[in-house]
Each structure stands twice: as C-alpha cells, then as structure tokens.
C-alpha atoms as a PDB file:
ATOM      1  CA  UNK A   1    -212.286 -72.829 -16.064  1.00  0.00           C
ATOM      2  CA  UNK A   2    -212.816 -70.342 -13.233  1.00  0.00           C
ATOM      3  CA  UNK A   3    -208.989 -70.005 -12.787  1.00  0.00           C
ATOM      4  CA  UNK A   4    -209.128 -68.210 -16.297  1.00  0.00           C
ATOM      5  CA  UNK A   5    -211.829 -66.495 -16.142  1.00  0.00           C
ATOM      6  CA  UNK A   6    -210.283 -64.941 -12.699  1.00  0.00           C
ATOM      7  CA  UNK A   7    -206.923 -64.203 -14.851  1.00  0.00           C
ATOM      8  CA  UNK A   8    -208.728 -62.438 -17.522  1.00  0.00           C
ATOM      9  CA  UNK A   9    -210.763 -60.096 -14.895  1.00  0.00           C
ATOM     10  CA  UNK A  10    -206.822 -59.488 -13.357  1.00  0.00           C
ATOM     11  CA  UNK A  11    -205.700 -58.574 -16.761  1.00  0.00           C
ATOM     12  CA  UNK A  12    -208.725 -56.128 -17.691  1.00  0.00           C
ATOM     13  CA  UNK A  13    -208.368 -54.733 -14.209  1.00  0.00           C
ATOM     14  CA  UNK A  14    -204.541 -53.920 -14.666  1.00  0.00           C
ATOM     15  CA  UNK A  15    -205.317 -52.706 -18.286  1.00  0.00           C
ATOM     16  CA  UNK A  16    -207.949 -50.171 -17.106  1.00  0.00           C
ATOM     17  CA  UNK A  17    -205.702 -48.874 -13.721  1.00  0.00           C
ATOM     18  CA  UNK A  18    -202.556 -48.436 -16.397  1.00  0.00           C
ATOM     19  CA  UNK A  19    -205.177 -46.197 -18.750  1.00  0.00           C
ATOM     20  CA  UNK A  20    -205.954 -44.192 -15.299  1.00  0.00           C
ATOM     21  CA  UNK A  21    -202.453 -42.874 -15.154  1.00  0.00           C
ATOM     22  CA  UNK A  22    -202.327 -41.445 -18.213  1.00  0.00           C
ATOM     23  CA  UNK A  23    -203.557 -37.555 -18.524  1.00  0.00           C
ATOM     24  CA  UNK A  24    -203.440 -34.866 -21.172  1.00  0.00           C
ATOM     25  CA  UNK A  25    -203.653 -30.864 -21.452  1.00  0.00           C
ATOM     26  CA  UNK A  26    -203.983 -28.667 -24.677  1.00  0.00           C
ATOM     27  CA  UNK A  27    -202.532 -25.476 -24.364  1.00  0.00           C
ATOM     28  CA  UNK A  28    -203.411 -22.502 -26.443  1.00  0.00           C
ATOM     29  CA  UNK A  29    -201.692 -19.365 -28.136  1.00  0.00           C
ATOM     30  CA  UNK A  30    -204.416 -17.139 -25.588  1.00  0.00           C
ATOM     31  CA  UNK A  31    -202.338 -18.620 -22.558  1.00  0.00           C
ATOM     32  CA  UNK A  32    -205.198 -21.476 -21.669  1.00  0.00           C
ATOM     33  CA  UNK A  33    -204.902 -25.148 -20.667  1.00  0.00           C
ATOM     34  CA  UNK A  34    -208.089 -26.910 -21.816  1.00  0.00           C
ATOM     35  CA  UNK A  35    -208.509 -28.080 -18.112  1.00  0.00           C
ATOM     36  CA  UNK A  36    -208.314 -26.726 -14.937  1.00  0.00           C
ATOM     37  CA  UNK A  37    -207.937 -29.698 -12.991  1.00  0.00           C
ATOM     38  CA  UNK A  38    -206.193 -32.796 -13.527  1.00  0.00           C
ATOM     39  CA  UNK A  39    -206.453 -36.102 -11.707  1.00  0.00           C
ATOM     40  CA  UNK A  40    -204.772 -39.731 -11.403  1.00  0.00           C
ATOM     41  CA  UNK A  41    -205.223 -42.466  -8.336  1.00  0.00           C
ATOM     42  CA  UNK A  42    -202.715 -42.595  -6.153  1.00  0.00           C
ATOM     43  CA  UNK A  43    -202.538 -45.817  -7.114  1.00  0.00           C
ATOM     44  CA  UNK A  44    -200.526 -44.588 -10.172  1.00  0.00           C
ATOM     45  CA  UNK A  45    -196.777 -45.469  -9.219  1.00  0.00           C
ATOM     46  CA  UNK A  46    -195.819 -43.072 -12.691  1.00  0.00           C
ATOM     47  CA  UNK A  47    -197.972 -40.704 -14.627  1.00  0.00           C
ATOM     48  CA  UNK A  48    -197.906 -40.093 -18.311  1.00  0.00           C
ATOM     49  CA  UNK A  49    -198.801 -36.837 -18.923  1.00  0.00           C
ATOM     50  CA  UNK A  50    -199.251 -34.740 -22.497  1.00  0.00           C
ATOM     51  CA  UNK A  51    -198.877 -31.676 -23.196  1.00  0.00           C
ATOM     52  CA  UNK A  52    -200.447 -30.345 -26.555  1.00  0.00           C
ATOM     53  CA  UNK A  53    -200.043 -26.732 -27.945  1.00  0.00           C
ATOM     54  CA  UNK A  54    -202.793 -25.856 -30.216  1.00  0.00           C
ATOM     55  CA  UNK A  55    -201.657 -22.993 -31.347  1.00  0.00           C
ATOM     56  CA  UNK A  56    -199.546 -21.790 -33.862  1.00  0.00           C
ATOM     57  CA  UNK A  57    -196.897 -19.350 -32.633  1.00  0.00           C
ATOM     58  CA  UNK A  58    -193.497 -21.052 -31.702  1.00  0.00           C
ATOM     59  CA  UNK A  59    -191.940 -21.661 -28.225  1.00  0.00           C
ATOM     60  CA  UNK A  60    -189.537 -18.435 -28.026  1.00  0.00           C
ATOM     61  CA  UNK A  61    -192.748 -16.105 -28.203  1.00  0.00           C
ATOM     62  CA  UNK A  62    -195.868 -17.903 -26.704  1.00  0.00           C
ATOM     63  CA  UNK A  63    -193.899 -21.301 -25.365  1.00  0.00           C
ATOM     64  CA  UNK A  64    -196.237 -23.636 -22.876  1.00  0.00           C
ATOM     65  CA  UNK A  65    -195.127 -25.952 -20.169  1.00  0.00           C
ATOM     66  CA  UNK A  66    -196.806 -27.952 -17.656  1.00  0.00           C
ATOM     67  CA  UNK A  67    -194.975 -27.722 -14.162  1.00  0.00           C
ATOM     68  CA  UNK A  68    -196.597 -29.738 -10.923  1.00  0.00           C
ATOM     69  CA  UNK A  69    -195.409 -28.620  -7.674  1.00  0.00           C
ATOM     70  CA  UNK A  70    -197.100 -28.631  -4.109  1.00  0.00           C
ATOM     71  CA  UNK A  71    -199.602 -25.341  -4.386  1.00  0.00           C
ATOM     72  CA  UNK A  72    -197.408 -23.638  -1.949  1.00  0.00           C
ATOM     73  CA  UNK A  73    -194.704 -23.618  -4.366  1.00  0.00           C
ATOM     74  CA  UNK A  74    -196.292 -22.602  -7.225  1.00  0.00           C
ATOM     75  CA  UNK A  75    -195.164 -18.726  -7.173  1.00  0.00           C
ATOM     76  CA  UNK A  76    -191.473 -19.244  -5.766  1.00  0.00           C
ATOM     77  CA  UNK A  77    -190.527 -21.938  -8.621  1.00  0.00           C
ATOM     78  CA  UNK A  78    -192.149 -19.354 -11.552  1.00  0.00           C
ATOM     79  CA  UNK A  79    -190.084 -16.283 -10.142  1.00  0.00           C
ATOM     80  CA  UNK A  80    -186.959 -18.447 -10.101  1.00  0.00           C
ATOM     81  CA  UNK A  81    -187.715 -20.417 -12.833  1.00  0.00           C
ATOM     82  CA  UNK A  82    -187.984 -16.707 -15.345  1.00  0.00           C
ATOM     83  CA  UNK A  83    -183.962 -16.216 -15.148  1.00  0.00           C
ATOM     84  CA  UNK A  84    -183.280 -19.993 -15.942  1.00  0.00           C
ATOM     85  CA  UNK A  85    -184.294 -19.496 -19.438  1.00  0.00           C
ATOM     86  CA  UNK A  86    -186.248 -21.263 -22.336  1.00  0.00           C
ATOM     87  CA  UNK A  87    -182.734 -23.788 -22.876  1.00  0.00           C
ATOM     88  CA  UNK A  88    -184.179 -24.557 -19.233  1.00  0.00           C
ATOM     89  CA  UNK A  89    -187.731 -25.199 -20.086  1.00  0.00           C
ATOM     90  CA  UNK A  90    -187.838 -22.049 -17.413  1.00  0.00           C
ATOM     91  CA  UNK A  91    -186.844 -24.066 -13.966  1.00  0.00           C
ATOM     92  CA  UNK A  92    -183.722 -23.612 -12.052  1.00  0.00           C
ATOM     93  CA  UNK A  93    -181.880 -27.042 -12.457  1.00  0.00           C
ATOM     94  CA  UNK A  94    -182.456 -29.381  -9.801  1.00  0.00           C
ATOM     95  CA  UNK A  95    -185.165 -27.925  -7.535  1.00  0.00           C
ATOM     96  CA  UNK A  96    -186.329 -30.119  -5.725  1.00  0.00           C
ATOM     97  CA  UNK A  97    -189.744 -28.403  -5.602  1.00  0.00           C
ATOM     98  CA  UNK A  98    -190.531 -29.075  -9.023  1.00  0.00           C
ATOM     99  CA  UNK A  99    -192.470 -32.935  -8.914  1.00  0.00           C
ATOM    100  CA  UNK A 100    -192.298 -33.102 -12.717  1.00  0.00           C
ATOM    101  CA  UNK A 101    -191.971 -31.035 -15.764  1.00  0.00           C
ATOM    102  CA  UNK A 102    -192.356 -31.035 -19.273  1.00  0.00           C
ATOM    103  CA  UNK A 103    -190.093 -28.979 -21.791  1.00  0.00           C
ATOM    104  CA  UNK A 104    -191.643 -25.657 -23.743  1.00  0.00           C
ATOM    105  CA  UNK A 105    -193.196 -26.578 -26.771  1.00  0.00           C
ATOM    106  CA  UNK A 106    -194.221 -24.031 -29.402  1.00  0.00           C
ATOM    107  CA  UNK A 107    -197.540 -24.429 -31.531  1.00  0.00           C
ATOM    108  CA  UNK A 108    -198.549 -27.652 -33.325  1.00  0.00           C
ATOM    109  CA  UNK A 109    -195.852 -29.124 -30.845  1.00  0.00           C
ATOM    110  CA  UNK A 110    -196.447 -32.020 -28.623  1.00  0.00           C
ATOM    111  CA  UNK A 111    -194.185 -33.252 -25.643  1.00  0.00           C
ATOM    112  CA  UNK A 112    -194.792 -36.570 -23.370  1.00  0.00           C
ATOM    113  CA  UNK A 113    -193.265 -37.473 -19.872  1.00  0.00           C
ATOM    114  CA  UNK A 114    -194.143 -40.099 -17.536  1.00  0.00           C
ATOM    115  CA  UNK A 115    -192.938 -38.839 -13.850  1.00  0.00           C
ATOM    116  CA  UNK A 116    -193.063 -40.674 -10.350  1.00  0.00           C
ATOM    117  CA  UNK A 117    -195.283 -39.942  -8.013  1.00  0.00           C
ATOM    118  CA  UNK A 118    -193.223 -41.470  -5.018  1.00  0.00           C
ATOM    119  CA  UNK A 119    -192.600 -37.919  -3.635  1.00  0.00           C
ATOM    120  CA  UNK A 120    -196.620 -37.290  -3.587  1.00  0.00           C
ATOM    121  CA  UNK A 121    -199.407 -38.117  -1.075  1.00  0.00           C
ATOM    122  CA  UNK A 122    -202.784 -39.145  -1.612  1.00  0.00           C
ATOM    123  CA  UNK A 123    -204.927 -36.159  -1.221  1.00  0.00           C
ATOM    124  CA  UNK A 124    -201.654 -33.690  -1.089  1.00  0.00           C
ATOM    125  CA  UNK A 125    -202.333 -30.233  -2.407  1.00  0.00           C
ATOM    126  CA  UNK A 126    -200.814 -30.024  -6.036  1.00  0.00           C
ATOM    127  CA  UNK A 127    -201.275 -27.962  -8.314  1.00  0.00           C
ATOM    128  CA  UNK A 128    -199.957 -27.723 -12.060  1.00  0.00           C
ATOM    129  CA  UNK A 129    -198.824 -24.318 -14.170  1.00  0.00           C
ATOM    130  CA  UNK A 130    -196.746 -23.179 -16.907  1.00  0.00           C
ATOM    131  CA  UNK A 131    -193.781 -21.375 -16.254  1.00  0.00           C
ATOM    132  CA  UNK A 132    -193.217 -19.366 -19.299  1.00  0.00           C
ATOM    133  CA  UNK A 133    -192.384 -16.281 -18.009  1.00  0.00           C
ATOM    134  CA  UNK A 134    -195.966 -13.985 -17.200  1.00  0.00           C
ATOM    135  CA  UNK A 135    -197.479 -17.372 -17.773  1.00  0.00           C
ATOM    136  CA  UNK A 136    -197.770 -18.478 -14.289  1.00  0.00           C
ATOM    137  CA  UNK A 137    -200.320 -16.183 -12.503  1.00  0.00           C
ATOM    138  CA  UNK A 138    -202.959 -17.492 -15.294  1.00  0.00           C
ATOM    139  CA  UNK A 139    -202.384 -20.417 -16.860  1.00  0.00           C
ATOM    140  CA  UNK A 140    -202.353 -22.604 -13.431  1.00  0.00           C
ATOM    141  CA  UNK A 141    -204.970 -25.699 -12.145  1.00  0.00           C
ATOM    142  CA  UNK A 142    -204.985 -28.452  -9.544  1.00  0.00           C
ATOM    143  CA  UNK A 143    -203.278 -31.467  -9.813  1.00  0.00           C
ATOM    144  CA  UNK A 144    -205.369 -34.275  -7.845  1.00  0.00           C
ATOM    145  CA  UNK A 145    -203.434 -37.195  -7.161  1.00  0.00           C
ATOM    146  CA  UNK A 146    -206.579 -39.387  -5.372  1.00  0.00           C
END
C-alpha cells in the first residue's frame, strides 16, 4: 500500500512543479504589463510564458512583446531591436542576448512560448520588457528565475 501512496505524492509533486513554470502578463493599450515582476524556480528546465493584450488597438500602432534578457542588456537589445522591424517582432535575428521572446501581438491578441532556461542562473539578474519601439524605457520588470 505505502508504495502507492508514495507514487501518488511523486505524481502531485511533479504536477504542482510543472504548474510553477508556467507564467502570464496582460499588456495594455496605456503601455502597462499587469506585473512588474515575474518569477519561476530554477527548477523549471522550460518556461511557458503568456502574453495577453487587453487592449484594443492592433500590433502596427500599439504592438506588445515580452523580451527577457540579463538587466544589463535590456537598453542595447531595444535600440537594436527598433530598426529590425515589427516582421521581426523588433529583435535583430539571432542575438544571442535575447533569452526568449514572444512575437507582437495587437489587442484582444494572445501569443504563448515555452523557452529554456539552460542559459540562466539561479538568482541571475533578468529582467523582462517590450521592445516595441518607445516601449522599452516603461513597460520593463524583473524576471526572477529562483
């Protein structure tokens, strides 16, 4: 009997650390995320994360991202990000700065990724932002990977 019972607490405990790695943002048309911080164990080997735009205006004139990079790189990836363009979701391809991205999504629009977090550290200094151009220097928060 005990062998199941210890089986069932495995499975609950598994069940509860996969619900951990999964995180969500709303983003509105007055250039907000509904959180300024968002967190995950670093016992999460991939992240789901979800972006939803609440607003109503469409991705060419008030488009929302999220972007997690190390803090550091926050402002170089935005600025170099601008002249990549919307078909870019606003990041120069392959840089290697960027840890994960979602695309732009307009209002009523939702987008979901699920991203590794091989290339982060416990208790590294993330941070998360959108990098619709002007968007960047507001619309920013910490990403806590704990």
């Amino acid at each position: 009997m005990f062998p199941r019972i210890a089986a069932l607490g495995l499975a609950t405990l598994s069940l509860g650390a996969q619900a951990n790695c999964n995180i969500s943002v709303d983003a509105t048309d007055a250039m907000k995320y509904s959180s300024n911080t968002l967190s995950v164990p670093s016992s999460c080997k991939e992240v789901t994360l979800t972006l939803n735009h609440t607003g109503s205006l469409p991705a060419a004139a008030m488009g929302h991202n999220v972007v997690i990079t190390k803090t550091s790189d926050i402002q170089p990836v935005a600025t170099e990000g601008m002249s990549a363009g919307l078909a870019n979701n606003y990041i120069k391809p392959n840089d290697s700065r960027v840890l994960a991205h979602t695309k732009v999504i307009g209002g009523g629009e939702s987008t979901t990724i699920t991203f590794s977090t091989a290339n982060m550290k416990a208790g590294g200094d993330y941070s998360f932002f959108c990098s619709f151009p002007g968007h960047w220097a507001i619309m920013k928060g910490k990403f806590e990977f704990i």
